[in-house]
Protein backbone atom coordinates (compact mmCIF):
# COMPACT_ATOMS: atom_id res chain seq x y z
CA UNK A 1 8.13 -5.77 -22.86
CA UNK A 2 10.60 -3.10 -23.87
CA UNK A 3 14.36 -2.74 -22.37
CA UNK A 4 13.02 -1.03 -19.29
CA UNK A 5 13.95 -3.17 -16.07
CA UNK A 6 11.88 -1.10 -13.79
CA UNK A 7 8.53 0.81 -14.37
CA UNK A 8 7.91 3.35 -11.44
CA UNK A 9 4.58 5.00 -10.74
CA UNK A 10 4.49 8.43 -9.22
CA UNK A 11 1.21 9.65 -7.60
CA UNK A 12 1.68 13.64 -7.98
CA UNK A 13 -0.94 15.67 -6.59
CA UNK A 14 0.17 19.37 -5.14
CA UNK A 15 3.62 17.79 -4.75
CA UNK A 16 5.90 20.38 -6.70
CA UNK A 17 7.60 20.52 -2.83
CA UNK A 18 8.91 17.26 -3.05
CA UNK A 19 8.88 16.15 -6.64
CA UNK A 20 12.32 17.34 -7.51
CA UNK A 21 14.33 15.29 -5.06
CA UNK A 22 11.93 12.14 -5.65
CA UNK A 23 12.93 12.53 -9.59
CA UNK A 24 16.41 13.32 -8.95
CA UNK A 25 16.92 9.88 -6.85
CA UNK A 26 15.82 7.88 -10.02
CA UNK A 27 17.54 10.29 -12.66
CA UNK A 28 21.04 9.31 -12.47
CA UNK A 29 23.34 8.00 -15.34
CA UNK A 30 23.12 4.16 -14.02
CA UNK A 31 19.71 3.86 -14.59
CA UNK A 32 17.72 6.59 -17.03
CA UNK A 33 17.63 4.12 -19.89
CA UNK A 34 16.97 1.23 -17.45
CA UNK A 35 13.82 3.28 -15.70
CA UNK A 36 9.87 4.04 -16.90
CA UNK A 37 8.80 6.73 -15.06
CA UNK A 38 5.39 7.55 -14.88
CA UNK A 39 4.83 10.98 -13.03
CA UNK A 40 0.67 11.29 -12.88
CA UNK A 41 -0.10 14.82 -11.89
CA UNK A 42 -3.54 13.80 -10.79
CA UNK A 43 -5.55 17.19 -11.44
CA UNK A 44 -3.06 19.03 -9.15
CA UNK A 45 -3.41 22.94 -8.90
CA UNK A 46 0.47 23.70 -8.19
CA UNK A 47 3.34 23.56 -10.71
CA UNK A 48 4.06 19.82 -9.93
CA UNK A 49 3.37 19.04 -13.83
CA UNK A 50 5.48 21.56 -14.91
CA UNK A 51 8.69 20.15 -13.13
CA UNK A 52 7.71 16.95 -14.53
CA UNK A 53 7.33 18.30 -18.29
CA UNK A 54 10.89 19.52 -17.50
CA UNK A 55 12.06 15.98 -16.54
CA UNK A 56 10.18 14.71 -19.49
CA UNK A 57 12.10 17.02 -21.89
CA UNK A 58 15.37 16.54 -20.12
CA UNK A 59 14.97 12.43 -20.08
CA UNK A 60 12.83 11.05 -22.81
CA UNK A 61 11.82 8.14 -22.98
CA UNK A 62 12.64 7.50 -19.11
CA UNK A 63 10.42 10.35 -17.91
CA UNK A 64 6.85 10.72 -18.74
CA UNK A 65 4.69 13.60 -17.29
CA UNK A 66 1.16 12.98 -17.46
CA UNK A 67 -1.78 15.14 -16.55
CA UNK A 68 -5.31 13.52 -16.02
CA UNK A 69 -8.49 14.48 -14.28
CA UNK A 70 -8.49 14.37 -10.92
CA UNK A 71 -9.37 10.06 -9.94
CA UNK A 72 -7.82 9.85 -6.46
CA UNK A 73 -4.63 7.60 -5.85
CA UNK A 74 -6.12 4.68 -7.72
CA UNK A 75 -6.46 6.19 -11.05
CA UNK A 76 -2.53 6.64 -10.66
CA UNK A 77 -1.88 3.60 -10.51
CA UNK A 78 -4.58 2.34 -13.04
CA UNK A 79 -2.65 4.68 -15.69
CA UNK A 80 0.52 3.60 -14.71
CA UNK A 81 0.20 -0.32 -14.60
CA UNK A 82 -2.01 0.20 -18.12
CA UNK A 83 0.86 1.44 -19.75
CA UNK A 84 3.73 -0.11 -18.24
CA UNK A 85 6.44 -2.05 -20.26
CA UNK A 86 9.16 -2.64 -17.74
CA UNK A 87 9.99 -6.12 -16.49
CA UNK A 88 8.89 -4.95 -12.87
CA UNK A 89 6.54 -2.32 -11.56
CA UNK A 90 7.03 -0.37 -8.06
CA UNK A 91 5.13 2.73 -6.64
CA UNK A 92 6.58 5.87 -5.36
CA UNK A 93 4.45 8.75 -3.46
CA UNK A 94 5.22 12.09 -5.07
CA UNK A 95 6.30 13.09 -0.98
CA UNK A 96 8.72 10.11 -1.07
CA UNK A 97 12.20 9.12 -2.63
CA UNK A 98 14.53 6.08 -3.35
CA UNK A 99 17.77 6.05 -2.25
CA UNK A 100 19.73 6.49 -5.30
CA UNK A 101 22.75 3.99 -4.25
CA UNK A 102 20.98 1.23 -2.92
CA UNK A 103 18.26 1.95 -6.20
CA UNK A 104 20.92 1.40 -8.70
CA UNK A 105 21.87 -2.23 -6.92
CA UNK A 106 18.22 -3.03 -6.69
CA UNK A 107 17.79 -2.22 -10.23
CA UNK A 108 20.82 -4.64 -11.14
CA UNK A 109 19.04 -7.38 -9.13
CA UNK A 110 15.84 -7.46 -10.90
CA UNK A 111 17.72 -7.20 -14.21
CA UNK A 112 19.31 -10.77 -13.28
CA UNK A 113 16.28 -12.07 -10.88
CA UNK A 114 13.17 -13.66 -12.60
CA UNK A 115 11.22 -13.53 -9.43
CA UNK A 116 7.63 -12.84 -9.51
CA UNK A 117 7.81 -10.39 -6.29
CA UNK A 118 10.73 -9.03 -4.77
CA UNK A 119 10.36 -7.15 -1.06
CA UNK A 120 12.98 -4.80 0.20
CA UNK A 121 13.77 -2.79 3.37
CA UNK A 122 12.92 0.92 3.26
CA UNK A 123 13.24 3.69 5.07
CA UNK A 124 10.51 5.69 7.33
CA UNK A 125 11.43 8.76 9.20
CA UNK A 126 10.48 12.67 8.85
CA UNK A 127 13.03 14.08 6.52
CA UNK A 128 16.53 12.57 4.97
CA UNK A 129 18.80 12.17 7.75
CA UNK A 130 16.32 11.03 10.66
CA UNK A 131 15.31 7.89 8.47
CA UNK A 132 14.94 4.63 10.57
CA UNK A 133 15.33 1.45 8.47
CA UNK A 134 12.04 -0.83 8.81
CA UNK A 135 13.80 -4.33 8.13
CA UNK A 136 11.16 -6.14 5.99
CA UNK A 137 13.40 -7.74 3.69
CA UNK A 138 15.72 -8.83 6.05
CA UNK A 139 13.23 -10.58 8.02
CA UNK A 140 12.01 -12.22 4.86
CA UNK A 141 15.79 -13.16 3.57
CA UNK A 142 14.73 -16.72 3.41
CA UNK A 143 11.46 -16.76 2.37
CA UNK A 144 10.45 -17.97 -1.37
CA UNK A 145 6.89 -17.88 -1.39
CA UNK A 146 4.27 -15.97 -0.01
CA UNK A 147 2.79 -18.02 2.11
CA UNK A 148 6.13 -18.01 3.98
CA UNK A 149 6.12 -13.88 4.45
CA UNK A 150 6.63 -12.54 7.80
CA UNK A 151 3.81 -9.90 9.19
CA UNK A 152 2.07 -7.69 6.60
CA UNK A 153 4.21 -5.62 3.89
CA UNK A 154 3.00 -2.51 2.55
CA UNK A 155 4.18 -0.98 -0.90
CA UNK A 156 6.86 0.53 0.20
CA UNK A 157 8.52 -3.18 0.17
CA UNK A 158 6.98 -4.41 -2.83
CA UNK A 159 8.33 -4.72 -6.76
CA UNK A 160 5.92 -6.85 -8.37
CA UNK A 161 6.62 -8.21 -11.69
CA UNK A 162 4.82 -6.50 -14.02
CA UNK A 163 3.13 -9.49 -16.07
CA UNK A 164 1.68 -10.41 -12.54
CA UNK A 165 -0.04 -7.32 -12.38
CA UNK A 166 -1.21 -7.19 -15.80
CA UNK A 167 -2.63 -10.77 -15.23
CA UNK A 168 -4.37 -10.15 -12.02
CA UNK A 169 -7.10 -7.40 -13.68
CA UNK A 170 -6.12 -5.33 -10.57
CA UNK A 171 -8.14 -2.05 -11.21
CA UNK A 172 -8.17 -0.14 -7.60
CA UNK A 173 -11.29 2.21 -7.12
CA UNK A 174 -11.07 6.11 -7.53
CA UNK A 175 -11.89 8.55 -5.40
CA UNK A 176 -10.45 6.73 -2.51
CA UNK A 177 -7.75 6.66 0.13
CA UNK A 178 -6.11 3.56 1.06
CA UNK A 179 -5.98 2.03 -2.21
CA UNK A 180 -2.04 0.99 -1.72
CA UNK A 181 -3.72 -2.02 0.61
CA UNK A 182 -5.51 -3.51 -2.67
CA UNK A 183 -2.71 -2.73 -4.42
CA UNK A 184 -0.58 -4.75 -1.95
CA UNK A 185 -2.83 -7.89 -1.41
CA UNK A 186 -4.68 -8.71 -4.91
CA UNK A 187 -1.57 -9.41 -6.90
CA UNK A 188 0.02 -11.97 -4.34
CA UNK A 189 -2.64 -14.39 -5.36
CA UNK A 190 -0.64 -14.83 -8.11
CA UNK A 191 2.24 -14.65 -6.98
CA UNK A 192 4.35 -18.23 -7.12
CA UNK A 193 8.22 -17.30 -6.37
CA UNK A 194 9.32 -14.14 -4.01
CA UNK A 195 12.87 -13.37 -2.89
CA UNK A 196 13.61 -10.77 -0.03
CA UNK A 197 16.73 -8.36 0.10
CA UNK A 198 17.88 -6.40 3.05
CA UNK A 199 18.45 -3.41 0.44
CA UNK A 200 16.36 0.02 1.86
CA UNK A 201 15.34 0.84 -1.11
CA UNK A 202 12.08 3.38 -1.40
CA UNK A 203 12.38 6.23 1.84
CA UNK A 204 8.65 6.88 3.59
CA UNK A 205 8.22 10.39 4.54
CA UNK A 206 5.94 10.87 7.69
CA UNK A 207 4.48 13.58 9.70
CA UNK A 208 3.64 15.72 6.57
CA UNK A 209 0.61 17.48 7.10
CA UNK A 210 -2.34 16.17 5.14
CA UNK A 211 -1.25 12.62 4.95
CA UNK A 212 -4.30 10.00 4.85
CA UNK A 213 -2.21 7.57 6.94
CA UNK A 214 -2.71 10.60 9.93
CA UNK A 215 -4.96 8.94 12.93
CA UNK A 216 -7.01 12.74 11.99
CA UNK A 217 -7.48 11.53 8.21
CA UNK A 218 -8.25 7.83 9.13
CA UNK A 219 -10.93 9.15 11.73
CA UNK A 220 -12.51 11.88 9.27
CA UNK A 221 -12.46 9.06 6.23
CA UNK A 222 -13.18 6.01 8.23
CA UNK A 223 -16.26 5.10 5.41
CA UNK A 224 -13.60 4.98 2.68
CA UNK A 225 -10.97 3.12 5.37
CA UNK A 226 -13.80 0.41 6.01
CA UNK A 227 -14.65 -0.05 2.56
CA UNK A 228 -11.11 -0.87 1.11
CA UNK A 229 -11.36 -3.57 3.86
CA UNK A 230 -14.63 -4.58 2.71
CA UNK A 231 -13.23 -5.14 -0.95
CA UNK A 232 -10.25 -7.49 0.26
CA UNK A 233 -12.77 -9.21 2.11
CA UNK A 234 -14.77 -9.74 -0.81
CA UNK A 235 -11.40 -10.51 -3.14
CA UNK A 236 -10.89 -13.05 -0.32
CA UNK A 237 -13.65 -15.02 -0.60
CA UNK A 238 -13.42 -14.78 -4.39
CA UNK A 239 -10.64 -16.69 -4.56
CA UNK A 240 -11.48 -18.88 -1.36
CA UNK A 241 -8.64 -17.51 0.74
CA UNK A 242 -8.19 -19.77 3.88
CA UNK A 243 -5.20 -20.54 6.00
CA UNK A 244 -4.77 -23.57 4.06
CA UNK A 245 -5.30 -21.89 0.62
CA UNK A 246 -3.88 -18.69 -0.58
CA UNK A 247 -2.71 -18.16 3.50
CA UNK A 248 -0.82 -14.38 2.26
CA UNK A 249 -4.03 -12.91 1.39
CA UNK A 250 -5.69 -14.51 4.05
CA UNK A 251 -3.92 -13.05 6.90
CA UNK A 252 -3.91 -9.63 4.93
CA UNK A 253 -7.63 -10.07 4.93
CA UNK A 254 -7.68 -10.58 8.69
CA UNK A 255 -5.23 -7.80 9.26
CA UNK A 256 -7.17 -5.44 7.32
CA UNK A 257 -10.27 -6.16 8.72
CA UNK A 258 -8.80 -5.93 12.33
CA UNK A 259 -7.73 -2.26 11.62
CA UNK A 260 -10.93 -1.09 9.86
CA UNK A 261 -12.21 -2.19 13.21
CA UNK A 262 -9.48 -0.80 15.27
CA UNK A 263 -10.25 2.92 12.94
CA UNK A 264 -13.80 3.12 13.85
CA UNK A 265 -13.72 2.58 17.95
CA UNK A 266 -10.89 6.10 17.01
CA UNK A 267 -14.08 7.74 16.38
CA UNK A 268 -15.92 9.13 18.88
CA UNK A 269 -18.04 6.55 20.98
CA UNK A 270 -21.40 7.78 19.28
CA UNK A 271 -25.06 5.42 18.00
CA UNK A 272 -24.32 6.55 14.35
CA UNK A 273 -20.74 4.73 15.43
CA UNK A 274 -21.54 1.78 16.59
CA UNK A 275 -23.93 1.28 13.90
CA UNK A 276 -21.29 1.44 11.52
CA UNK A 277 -19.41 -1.37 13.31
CA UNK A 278 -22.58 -3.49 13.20
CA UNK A 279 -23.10 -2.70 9.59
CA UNK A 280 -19.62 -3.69 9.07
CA UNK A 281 -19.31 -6.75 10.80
CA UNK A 282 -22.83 -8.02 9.85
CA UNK A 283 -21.74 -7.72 6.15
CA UNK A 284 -18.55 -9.63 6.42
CA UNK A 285 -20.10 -12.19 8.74
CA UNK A 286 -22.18 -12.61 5.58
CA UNK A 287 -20.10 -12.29 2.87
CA UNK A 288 -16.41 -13.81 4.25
CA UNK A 289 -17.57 -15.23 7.56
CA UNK A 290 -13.69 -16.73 7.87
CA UNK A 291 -12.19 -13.47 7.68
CA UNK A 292 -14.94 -12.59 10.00
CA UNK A 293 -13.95 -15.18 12.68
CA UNK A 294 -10.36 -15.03 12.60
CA UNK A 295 -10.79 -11.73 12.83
CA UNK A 296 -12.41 -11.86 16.43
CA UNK A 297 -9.79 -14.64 17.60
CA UNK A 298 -7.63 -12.98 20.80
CA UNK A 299 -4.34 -13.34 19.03
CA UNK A 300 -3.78 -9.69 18.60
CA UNK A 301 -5.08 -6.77 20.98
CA UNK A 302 -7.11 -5.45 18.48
CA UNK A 303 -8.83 -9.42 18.21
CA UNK A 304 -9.47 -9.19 21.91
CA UNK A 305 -11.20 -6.10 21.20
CA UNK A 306 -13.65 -7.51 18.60
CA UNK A 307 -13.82 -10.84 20.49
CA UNK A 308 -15.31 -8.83 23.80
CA UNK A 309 -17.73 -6.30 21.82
CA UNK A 310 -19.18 -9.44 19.58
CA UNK A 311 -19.51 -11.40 23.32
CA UNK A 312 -21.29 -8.18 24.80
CA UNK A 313 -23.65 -7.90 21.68
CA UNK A 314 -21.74 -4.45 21.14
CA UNK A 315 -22.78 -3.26 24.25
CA UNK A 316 -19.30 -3.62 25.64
CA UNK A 317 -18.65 -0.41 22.59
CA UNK A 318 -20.01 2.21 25.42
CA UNK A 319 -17.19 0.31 28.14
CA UNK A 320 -14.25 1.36 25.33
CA UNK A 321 -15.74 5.13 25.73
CA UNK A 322 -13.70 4.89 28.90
CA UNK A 323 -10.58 3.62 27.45
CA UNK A 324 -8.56 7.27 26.00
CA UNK A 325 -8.39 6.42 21.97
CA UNK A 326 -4.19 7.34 22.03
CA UNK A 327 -4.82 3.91 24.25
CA UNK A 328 -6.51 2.19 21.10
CA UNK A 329 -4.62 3.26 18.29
CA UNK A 330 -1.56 0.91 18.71
């Protein structure tokens, strides 16, 4: 490892809106020789690389503007964790930000910390200054292992250590959405000490047009949405996830699976449709059939969902076609 403390990755596709304030947040005199950053313009067409060459030439050695073919998200990532040095490894959307105060503590914390995954707050919101804090570190305050984590945490929460990622052989798939959920489960089999700070840390922009996390973009790509589920299914069984064993990536499993599900009855109620839902579940009744059951148990609304179309044989699918889909996609 070199002197770095934190390695950031920065997916930059046709960002060159937004990719001078997410820079400026990390280019401050507290942390440019503590910081990797790894800006990936990933094939873009607009002059996102350029403002990163000029970041590169202003801060070398912190700043490192790379162009590659375009991959997808993934191949981001897949750069990024290949060549990372720093002690810990975090993701940041070319859209998004950190807060630069509450960066420079959280910087000073891993420096000290030894943890193999830290999870902060963050914030979500439209724009700087309508940001609502989404409190998964302070719900997690107490928690030292993952088995222990409350609800699901995306990567806006996550640090991992980056000898944990470098150990795991994570490798997401290009040419796919979505791939922040690998990134987010994989590792934490791993994973053997976590500590939680109530520190908002990265800032989540929403509502930008384009976004894959849109109910439009998870309706048109809702092949690539089920598939990502399929592969932490299969990860899942791999490593004999249970609730007893490895109970993190089990529930992330479940999770996952239950909005793949919850994604496809968006689209419109159609044969071609339900097939894919039968496709889908008969391969993971297959290939995980735990995930597959838990899956279908009523503890969740999108459980009772699965629970009555598997009871029906699927024909309770055409009954949803009365239910309005704003009424499904909570």
């Amino acid at each position: 490892m070199s002197g770095k403390i934190l390695t950031v990755s920065v997916a930059a596709y046709n960002v060159e809106q937004y990719i001078k304030q997410n820079l400026d947040s990390m280019t401050v005199p507290e942390l440019v020789d503590k910081l990797e950053i790894f800006v990936v313009d990933d094939g873009g067409k607009d002059g996102t690389l350029e403002i990163a060459k000029e970041y590169e030439a202003k801060y070398p050695g912190t700043v490192y503007a790379v162009h590659k073919e375009n991959g997808g998200y993934g191949s981001t990532v897949n750069y990024s964790i290949a060549h990372a040095t720093g002690k810990y490894f975090k993701l940041l959307d070319g859209d998004d930000w950190f807060n630069t105060a509450n960066l420079i503590k959280f910087v000073e914390l891993l420096e000290n910390g030894n943890e193999d995954l830290i999870i902060t707050d963050y914030f979500k919101g439209p724009e700087e200054g309508s940001m609502k804090t989404v409190n998964t570190g302070s719900v997690n305050h107490n928690v030292t292992k993952t088995e222990n984590i409350h609800d699901i945490i995306g990567h806006w929460s996550i640090a991992y250590k980056t000898e944990i990622l470098k150990a795991s052989g994570l490798e997401l798939p290009e040419h796919q959405f979505y791939t922040d959920k690998i990134f987010s489960t994989i590792p934490m089999a791993l994973v053997k000490s976590v500590k939680a700070y109530a520190l908002p840390v990265y800032s989540y922009r929403i509502g930008r047009d384009g976004q894959s996390v849109s109910r439009e973009s998870r309706i048109k790509n809702v092949k690539n949405y089920l598939n990502i589920c399929n592969i932490i299914c299969d990860y899942c069984g791999k490593i004999n996830a249970s609730p007893e064993k490895n109970k993190y990536v089990f529930r992330r499993a479940v999770s996952d699976y239950r909005l793949g599900i919850k994604t496809a009855l968006l689209c419109p109620n159609k044969k071609e449709n339900l097939a894919m839902i039968k496709e889908y579940e008969n391969r993971n009744k297959q290939k995980n059939n735990k995930v597959f059951t838990a899956a279908g148990k009523t503890t969740s609304k999108t459980g009772k969902l699965i629970c009555f179309m598997r009871k029906t044989k699927y024909l309770g699918y055409w009954g949803l076609a009365l239910i309005p889909k704003s009424k499904l996609d909570f």
